[in-house]
Protein backbone atom coordinates (compact mmCIF):
# COMPACT_ATOMS: atom_id res chain seq x y z
CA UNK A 1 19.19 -18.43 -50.11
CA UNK A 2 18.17 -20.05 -46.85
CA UNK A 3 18.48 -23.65 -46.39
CA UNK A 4 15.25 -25.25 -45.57
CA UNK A 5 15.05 -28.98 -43.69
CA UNK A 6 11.95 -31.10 -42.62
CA UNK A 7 11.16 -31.78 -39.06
CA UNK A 8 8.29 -33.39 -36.54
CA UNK A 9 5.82 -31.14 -35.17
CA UNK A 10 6.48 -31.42 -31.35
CA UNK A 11 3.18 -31.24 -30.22
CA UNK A 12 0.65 -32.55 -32.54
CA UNK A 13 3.57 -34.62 -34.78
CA UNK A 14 2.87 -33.03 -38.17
CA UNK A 15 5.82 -32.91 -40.84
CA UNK A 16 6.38 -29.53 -41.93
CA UNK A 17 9.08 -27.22 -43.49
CA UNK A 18 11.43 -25.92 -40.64
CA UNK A 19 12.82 -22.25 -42.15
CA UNK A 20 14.45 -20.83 -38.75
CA UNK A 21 17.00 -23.74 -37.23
CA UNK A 22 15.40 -23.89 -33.44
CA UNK A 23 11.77 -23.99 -34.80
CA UNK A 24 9.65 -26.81 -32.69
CA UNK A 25 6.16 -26.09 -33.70
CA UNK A 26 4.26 -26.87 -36.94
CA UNK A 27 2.34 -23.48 -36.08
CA UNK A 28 1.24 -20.72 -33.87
CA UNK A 29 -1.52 -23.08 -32.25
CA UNK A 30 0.71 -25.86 -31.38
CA UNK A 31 3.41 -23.86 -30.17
CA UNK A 32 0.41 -22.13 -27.73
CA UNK A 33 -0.94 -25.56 -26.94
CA UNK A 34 2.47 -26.79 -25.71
CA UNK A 35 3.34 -23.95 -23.50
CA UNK A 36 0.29 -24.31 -21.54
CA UNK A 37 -0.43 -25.80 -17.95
CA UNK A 38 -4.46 -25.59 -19.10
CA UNK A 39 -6.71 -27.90 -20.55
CA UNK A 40 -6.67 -27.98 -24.25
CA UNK A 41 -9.80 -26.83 -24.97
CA UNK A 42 -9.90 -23.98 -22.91
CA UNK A 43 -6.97 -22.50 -25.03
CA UNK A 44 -9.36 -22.64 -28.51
CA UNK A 45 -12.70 -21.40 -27.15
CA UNK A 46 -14.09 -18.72 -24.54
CA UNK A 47 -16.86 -16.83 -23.39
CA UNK A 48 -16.43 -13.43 -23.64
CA UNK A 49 -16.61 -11.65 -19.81
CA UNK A 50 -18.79 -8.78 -21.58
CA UNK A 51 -21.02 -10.02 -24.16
CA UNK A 52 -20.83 -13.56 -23.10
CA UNK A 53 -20.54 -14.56 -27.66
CA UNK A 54 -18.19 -17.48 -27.79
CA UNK A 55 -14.77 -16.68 -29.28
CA UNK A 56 -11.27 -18.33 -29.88
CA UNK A 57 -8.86 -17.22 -27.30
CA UNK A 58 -5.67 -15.50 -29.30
CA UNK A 59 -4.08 -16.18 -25.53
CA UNK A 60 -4.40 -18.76 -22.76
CA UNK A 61 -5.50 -15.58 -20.16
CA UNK A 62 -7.99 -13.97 -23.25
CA UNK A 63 -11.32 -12.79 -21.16
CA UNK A 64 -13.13 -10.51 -23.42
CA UNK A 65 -13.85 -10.96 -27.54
CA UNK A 66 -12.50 -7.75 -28.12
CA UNK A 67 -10.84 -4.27 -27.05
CA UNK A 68 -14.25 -2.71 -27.54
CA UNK A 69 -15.67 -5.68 -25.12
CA UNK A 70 -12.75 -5.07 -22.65
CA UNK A 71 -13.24 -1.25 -22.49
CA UNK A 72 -16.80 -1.48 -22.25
CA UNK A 73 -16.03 -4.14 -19.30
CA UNK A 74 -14.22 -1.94 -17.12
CA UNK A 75 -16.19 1.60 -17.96
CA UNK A 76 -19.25 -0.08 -16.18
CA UNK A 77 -17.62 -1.38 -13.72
CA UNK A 78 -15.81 1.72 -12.83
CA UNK A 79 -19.83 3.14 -12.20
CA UNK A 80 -20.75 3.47 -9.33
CA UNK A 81 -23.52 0.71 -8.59
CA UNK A 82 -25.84 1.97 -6.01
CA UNK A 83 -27.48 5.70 -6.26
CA UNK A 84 -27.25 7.13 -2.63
CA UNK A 85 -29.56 9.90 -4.43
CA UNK A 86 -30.25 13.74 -4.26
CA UNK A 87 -28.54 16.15 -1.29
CA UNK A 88 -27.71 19.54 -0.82
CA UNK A 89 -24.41 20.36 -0.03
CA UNK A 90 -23.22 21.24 3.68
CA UNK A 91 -20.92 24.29 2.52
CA UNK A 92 -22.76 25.72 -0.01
CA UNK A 93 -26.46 24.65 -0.17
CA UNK A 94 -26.43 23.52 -4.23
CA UNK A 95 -28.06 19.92 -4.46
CA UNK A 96 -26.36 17.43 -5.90
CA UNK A 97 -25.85 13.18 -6.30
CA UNK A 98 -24.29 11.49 -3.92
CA UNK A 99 -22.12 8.41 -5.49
CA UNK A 100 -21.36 7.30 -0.95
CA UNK A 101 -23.06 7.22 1.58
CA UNK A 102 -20.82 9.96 3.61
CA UNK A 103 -20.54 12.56 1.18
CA UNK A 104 -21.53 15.87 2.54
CA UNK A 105 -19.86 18.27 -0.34
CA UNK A 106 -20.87 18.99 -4.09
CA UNK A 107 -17.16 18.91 -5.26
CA UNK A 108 -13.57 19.16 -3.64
CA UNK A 109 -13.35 22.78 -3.23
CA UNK A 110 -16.50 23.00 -0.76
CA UNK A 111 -15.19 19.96 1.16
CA UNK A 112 -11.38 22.41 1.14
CA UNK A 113 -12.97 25.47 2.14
CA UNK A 114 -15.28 23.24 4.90
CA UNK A 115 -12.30 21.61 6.66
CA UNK A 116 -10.42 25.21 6.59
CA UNK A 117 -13.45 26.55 8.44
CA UNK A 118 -13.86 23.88 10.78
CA UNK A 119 -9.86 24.03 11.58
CA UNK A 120 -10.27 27.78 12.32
CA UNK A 121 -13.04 26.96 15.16
């Protein structure tokens, strides 16, 4: 059986039961709060970068509610943001969106078989 001993919270100064011999923190929170440079407050409560709901931060760097938040996040920002519209291809004449300003070719195999032509001239 283990041997159990009382000690002093470190960081908020609480008496609890200390079951591993090195332990320093009453609990998860004051352990987080202690090895932190930033405000308290900004450890408990965020804004979520995607839905902008207020949530409690599970880590001092937490930016988003949840995965589903995160993912959604970075899938619209990996869109492209401005729609250069409608074209028709230089190699073989099919229209198609631009997502730049300089593209010229529908997909990578006109743009191959464009450069091969032009290097043959």
């Amino acid at each position: 059986m283990k041997q159990t001993e009382m000690a002093i919270c470190t960081q908020c100064g609480k008496l609890f039961v200390k079951i591993v011999y090195n332990k320093k923190y009453c609990s998860e929170e004051c352990c987080a709060l202690a090895n932190t440079y930033l405000p308290k407050e900004w450890l408990k409560k965020g804004k979520c970068g995607y839905c902008e709901r207020e949530f409690t931060k599970k880590q001092t760097n937490s930016k988003y509610c949840s995965k589903g938040c995160r993912d959604r996040f970075y899938e619209e920002k990996s869109k492209p943001l401005i729609k250069w519209g409608i074209q028709n291809c230089t190699m073989c004449k099919n229209s198609f969106e631009k997502t730049q300003a300089n593209h010229k070719y529908c997909s990578s195999e006109c743009r191959k078989v464009a450069v091969k032509k032009n290097r043959d001239l």
